[in-house]
PDB file of N, CA and C in Angstrom:
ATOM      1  N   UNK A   1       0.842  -1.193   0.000  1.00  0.00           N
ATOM      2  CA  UNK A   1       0.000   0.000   0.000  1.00  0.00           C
ATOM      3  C   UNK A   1       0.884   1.252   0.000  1.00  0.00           C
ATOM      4  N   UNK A   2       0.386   2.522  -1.040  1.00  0.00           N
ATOM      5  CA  UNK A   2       1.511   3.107  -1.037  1.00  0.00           C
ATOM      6  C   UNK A   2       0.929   4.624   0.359  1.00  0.00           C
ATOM      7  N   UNK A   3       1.861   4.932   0.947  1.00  0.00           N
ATOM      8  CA  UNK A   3       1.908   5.953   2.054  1.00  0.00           C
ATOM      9  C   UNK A   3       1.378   7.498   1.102  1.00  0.00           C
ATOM     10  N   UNK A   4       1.370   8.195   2.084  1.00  0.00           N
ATOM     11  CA  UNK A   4       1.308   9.892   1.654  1.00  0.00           C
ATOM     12  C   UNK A   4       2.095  10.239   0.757  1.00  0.00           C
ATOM     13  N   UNK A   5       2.903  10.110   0.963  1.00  0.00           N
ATOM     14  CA  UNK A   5       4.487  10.776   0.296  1.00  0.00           C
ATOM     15  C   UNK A   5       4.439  10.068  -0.673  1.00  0.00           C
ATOM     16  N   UNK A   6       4.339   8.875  -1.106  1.00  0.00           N
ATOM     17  CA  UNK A   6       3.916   7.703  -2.213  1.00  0.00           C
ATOM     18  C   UNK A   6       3.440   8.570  -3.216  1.00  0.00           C
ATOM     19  N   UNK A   7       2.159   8.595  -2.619  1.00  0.00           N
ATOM     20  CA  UNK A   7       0.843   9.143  -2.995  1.00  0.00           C
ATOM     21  C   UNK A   7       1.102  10.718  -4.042  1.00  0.00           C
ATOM     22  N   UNK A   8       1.566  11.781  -2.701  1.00  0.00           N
ATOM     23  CA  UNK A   8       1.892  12.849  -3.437  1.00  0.00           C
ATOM     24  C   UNK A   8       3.289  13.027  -4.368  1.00  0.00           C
ATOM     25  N   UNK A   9       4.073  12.080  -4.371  1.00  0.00           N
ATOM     26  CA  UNK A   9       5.142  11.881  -5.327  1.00  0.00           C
ATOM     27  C   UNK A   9       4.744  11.482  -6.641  1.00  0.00           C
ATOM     28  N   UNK A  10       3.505  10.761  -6.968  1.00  0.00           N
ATOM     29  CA  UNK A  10       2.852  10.248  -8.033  1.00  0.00           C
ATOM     30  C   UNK A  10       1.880  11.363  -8.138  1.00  0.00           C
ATOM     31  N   UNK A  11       1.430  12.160  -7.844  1.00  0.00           N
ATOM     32  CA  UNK A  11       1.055  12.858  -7.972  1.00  0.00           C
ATOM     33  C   UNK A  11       1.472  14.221  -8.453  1.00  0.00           C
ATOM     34  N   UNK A  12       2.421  14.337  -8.099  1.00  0.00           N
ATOM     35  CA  UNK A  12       2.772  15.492  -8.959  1.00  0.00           C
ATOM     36  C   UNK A  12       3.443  14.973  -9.789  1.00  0.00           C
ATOM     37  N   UNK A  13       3.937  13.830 -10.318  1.00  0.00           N
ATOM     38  CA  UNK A  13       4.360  13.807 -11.783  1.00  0.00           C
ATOM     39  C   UNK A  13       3.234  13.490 -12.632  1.00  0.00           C
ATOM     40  N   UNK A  14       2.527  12.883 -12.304  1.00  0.00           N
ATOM     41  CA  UNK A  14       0.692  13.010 -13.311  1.00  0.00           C
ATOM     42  C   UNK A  14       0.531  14.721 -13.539  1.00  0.00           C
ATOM     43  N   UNK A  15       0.691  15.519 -12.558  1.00  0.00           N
ATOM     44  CA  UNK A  15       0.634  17.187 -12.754  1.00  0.00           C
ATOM     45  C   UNK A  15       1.613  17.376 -13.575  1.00  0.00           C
ATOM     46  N   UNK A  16       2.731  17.253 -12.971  1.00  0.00           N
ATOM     47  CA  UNK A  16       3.534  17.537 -14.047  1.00  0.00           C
ATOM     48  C   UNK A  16       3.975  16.980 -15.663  1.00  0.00           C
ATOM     49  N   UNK A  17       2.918  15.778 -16.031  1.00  0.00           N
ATOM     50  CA  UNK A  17       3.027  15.703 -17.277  1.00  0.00           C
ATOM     51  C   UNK A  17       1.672  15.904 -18.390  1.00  0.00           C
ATOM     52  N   UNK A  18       0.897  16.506 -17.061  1.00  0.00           N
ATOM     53  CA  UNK A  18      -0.675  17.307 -18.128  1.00  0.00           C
ATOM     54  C   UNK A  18      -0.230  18.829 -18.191  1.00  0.00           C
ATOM     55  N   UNK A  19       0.411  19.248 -17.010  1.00  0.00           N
ATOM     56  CA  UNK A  19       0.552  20.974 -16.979  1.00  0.00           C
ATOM     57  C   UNK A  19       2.014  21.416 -17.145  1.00  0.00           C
ATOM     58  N   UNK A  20       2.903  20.918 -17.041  1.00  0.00           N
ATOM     59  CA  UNK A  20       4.187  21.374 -17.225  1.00  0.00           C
ATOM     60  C   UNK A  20       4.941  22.022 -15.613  1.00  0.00           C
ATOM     61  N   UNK A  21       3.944  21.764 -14.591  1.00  0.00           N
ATOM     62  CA  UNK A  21       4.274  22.543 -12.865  1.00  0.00           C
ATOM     63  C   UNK A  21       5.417  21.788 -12.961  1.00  0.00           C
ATOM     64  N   UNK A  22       6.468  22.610 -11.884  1.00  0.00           N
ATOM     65  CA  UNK A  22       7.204  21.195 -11.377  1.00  0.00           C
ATOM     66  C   UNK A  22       6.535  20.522 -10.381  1.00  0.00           C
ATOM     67  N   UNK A  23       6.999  19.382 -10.398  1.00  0.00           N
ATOM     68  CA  UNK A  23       6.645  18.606  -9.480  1.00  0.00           C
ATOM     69  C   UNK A  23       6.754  18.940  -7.612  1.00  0.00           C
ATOM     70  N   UNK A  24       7.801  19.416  -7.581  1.00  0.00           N
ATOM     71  CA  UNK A  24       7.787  20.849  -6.359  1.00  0.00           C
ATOM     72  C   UNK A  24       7.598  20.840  -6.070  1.00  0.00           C
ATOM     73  N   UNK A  25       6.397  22.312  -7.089  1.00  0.00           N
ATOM     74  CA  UNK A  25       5.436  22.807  -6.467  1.00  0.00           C
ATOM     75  C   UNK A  25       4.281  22.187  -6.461  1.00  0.00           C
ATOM     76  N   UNK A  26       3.793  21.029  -6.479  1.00  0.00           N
ATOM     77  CA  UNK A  26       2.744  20.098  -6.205  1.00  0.00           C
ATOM     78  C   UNK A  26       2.660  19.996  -4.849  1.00  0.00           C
ATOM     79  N   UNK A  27       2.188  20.365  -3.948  1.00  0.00           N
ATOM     80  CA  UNK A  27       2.839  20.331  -2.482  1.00  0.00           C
ATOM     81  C   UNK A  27       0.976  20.136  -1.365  1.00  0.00           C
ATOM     82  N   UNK A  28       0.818  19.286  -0.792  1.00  0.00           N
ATOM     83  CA  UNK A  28      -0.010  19.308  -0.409  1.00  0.00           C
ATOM     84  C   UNK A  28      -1.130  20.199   0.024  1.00  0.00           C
ATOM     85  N   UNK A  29      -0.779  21.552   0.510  1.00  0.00           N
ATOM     86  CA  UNK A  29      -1.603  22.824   1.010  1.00  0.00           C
ATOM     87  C   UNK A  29      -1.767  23.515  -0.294  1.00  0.00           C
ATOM     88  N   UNK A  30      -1.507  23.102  -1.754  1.00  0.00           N
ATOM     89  CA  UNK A  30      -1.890  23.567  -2.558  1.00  0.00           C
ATOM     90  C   UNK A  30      -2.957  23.492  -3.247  1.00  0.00           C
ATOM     91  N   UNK A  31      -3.781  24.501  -3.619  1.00  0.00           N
ATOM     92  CA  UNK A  31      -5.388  24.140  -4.407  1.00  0.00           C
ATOM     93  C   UNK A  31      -4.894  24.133  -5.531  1.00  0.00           C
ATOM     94  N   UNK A  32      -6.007  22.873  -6.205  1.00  0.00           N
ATOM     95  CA  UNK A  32      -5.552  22.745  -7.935  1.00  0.00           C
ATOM     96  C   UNK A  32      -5.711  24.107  -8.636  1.00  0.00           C
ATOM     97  N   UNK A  33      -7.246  24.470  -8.265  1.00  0.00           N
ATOM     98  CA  UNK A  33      -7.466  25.715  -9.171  1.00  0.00           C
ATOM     99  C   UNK A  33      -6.785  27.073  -9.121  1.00  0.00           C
ATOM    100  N   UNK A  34      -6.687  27.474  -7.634  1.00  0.00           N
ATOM    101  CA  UNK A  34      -6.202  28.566  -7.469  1.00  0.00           C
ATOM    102  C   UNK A  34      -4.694  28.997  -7.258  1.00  0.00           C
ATOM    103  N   UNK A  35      -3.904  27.813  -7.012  1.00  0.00           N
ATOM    104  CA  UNK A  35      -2.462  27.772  -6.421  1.00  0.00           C
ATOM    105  C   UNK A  35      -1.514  27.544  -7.769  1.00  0.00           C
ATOM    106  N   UNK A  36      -2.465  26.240  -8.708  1.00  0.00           N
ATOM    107  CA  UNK A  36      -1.328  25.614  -9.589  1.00  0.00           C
ATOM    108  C   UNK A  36      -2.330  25.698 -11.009  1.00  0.00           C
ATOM    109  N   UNK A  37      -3.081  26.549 -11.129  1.00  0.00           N
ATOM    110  CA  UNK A  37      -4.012  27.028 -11.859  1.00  0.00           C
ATOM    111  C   UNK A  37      -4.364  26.127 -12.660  1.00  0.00           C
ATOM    112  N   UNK A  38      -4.998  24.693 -12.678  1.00  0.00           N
ATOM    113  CA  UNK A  38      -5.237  23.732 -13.035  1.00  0.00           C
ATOM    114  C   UNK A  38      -6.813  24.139 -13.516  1.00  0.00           C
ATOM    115  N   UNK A  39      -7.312  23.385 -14.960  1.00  0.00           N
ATOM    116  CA  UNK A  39      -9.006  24.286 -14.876  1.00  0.00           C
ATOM    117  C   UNK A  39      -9.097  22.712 -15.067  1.00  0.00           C
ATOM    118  N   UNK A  40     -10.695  22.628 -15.621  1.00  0.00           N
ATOM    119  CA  UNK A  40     -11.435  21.330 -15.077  1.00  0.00           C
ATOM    120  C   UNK A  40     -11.041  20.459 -15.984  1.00  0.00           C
ATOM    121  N   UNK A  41     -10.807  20.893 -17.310  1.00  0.00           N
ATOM    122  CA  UNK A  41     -10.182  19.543 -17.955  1.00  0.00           C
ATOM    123  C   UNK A  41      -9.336  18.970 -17.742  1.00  0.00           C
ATOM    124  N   UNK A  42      -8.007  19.798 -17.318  1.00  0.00           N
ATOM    125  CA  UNK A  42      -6.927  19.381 -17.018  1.00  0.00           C
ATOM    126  C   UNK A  42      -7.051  18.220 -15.679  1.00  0.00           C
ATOM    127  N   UNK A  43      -8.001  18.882 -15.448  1.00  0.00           N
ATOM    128  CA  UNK A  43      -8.103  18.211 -13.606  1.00  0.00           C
ATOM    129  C   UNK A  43      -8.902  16.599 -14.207  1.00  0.00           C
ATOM    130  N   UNK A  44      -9.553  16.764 -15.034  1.00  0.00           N
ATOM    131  CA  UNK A  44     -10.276  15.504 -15.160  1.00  0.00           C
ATOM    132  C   UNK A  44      -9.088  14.483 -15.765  1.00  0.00           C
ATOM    133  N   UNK A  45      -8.645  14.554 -16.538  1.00  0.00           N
ATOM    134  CA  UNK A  45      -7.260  14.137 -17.085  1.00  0.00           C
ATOM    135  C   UNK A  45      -6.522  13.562 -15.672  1.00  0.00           C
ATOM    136  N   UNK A  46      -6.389  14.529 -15.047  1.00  0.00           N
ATOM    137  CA  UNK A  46      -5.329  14.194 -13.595  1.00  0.00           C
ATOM    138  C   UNK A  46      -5.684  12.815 -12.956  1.00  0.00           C
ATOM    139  N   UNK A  47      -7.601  12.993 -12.570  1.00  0.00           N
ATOM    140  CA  UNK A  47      -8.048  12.385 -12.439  1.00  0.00           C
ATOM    141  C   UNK A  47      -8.203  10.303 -12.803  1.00  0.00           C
ATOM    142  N   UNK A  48      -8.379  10.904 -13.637  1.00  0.00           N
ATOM    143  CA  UNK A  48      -8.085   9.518 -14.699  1.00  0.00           C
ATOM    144  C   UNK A  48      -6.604   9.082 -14.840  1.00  0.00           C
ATOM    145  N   UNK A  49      -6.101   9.836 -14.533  1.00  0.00           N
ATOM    146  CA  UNK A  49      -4.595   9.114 -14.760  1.00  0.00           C
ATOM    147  C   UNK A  49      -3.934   8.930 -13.216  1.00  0.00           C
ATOM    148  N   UNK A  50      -4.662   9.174 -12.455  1.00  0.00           N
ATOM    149  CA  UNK A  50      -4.269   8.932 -10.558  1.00  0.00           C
ATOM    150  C   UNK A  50      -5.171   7.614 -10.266  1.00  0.00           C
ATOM    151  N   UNK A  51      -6.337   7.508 -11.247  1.00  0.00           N
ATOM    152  CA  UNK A  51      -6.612   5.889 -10.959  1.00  0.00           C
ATOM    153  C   UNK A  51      -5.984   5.375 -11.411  1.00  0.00           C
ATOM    154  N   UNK A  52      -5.252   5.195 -12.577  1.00  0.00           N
ATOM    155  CA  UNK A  52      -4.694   3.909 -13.205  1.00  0.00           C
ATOM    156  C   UNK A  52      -3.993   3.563 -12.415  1.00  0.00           C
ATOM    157  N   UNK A  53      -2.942   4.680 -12.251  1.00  0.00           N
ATOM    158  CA  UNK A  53      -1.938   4.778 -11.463  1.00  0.00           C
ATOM    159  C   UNK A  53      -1.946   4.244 -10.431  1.00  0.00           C
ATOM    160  N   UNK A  54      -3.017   4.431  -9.335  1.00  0.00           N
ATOM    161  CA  UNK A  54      -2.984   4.271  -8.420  1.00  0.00           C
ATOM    162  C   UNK A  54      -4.188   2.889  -7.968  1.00  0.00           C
ATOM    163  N   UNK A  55      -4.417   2.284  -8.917  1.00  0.00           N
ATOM    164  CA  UNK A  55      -5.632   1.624  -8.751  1.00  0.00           C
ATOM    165  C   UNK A  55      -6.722   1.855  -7.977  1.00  0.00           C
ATOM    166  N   UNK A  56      -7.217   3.296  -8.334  1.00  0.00           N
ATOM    167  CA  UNK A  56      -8.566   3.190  -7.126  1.00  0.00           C
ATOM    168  C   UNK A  56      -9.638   3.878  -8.056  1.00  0.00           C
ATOM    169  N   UNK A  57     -10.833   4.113  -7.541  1.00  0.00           N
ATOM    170  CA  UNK A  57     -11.769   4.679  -8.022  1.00  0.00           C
ATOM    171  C   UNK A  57     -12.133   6.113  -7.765  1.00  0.00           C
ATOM    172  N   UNK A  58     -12.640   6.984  -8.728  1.00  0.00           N
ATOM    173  CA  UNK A  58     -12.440   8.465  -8.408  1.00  0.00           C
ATOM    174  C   UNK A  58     -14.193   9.150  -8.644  1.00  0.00           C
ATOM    175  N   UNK A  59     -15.322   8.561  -7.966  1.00  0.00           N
ATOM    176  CA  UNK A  59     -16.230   8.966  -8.836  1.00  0.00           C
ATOM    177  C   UNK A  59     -16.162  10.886  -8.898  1.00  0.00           C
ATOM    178  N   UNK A  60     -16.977  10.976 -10.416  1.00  0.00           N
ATOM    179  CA  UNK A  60     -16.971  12.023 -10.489  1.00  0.00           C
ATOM    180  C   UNK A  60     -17.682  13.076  -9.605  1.00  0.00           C
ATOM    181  N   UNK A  61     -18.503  12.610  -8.813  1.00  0.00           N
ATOM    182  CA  UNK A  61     -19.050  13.900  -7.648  1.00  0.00           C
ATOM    183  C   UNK A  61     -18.045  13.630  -6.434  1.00  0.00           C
ATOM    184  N   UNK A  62     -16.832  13.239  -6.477  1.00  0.00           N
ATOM    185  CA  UNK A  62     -16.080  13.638  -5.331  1.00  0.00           C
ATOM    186  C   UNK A  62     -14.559  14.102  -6.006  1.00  0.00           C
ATOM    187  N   UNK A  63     -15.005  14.514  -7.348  1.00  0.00           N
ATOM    188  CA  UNK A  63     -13.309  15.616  -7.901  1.00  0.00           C
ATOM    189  C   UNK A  63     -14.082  16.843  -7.648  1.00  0.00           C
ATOM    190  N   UNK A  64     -14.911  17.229  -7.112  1.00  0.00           N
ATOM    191  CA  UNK A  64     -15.147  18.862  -7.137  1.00  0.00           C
ATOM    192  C   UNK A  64     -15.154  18.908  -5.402  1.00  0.00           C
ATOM    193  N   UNK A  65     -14.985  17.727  -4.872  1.00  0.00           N
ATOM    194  CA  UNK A  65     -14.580  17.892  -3.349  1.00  0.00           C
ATOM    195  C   UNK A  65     -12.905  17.818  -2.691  1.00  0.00           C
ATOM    196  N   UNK A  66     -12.442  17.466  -4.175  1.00  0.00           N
ATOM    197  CA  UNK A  66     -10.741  17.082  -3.986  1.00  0.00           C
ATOM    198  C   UNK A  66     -10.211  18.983  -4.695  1.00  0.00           C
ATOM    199  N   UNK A  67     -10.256  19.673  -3.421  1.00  0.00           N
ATOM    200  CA  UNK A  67      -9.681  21.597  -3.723  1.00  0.00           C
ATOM    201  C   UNK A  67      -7.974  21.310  -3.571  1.00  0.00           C
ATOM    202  N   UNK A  68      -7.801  20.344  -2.581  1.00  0.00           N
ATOM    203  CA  UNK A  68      -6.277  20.919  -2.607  1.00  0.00           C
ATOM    204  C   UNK A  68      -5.391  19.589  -3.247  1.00  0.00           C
ATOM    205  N   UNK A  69      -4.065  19.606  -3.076  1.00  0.00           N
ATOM    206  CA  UNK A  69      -3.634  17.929  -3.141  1.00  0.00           C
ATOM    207  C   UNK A  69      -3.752  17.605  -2.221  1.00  0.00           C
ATOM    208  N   UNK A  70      -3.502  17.902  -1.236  1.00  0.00           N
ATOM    209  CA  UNK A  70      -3.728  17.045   0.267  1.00  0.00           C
ATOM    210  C   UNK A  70      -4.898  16.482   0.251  1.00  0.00           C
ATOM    211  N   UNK A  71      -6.088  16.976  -0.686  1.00  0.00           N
ATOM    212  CA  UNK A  71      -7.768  16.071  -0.407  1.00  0.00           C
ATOM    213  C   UNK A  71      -7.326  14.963  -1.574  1.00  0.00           C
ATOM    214  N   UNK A  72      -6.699  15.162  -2.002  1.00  0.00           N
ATOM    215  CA  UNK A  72      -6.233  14.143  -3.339  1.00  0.00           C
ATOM    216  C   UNK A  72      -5.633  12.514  -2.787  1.00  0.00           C
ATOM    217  N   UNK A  73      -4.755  13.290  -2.024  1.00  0.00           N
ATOM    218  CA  UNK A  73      -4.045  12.014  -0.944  1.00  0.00           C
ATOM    219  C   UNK A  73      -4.379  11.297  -0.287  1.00  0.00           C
ATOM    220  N   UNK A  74      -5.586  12.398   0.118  1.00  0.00           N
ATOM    221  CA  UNK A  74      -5.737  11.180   1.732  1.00  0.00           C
ATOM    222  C   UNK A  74      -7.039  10.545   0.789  1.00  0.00           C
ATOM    223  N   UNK A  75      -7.789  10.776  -0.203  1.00  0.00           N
ATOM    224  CA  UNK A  75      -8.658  10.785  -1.314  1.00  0.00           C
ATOM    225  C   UNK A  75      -7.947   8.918  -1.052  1.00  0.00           C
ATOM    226  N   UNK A  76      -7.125   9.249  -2.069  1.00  0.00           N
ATOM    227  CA  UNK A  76      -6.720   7.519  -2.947  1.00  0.00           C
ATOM    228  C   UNK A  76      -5.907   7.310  -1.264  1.00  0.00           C
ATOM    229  N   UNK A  77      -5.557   7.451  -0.256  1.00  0.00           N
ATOM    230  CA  UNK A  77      -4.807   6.785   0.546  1.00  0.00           C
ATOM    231  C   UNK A  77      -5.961   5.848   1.168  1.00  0.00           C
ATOM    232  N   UNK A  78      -7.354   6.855   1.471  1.00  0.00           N
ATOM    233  CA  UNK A  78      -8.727   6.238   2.059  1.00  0.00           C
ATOM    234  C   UNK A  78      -8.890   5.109   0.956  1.00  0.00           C
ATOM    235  N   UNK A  79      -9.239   4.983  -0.318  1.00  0.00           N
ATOM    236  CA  UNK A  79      -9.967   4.384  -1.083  1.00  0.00           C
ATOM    237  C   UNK A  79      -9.117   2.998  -1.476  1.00  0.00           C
ATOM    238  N   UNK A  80      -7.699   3.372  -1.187  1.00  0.00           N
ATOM    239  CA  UNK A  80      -6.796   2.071  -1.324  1.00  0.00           C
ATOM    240  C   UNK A  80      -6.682   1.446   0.046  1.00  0.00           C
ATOM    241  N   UNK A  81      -7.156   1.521   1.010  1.00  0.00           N
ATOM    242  CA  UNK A  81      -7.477   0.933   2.125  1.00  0.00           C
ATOM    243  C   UNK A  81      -8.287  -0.386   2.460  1.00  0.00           C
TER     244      UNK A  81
END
């Protein structure tokens, strides 16, 4: 099972290969929209590519509840449980 740090390490390289961020600045207290200016397609993309990745399920009425990465994490850390 992969940990936090797992989690947000795979995570910002999925960011960083839809948006060009570094990986960095992917940093947990960051909001997609407002911090790393991510808009909804991009985010749906993210989305879909953090399940494969991560084998879990993402339904779509809980990506407009995932604001920061940190809801992202503990998101797939809960669901891979």
């Amino acid at each position: 099972m992969a940990d936090k740090n797992e989690i947000l390490a795979g995570l910002a390289e999925i960011v960083n290969e839809e948006t060009g961020l570094e990986t960095e600045e992917v940093q947990s207290e960051k909001s997609f929209t407002e911090d790393l200016d991510i808009d909804s397609i991009s985010m749906m993309t993210i989305v879909v590519n953090a399940e494969e990745k991560f084998d879990v399920k993402i339904p779509d009425e809980e990506v407009k509840n995932l604001a920061t990465v940190g809801d992202a994490v503990d998101f797939i850390a809960n669901a891979k449980g």
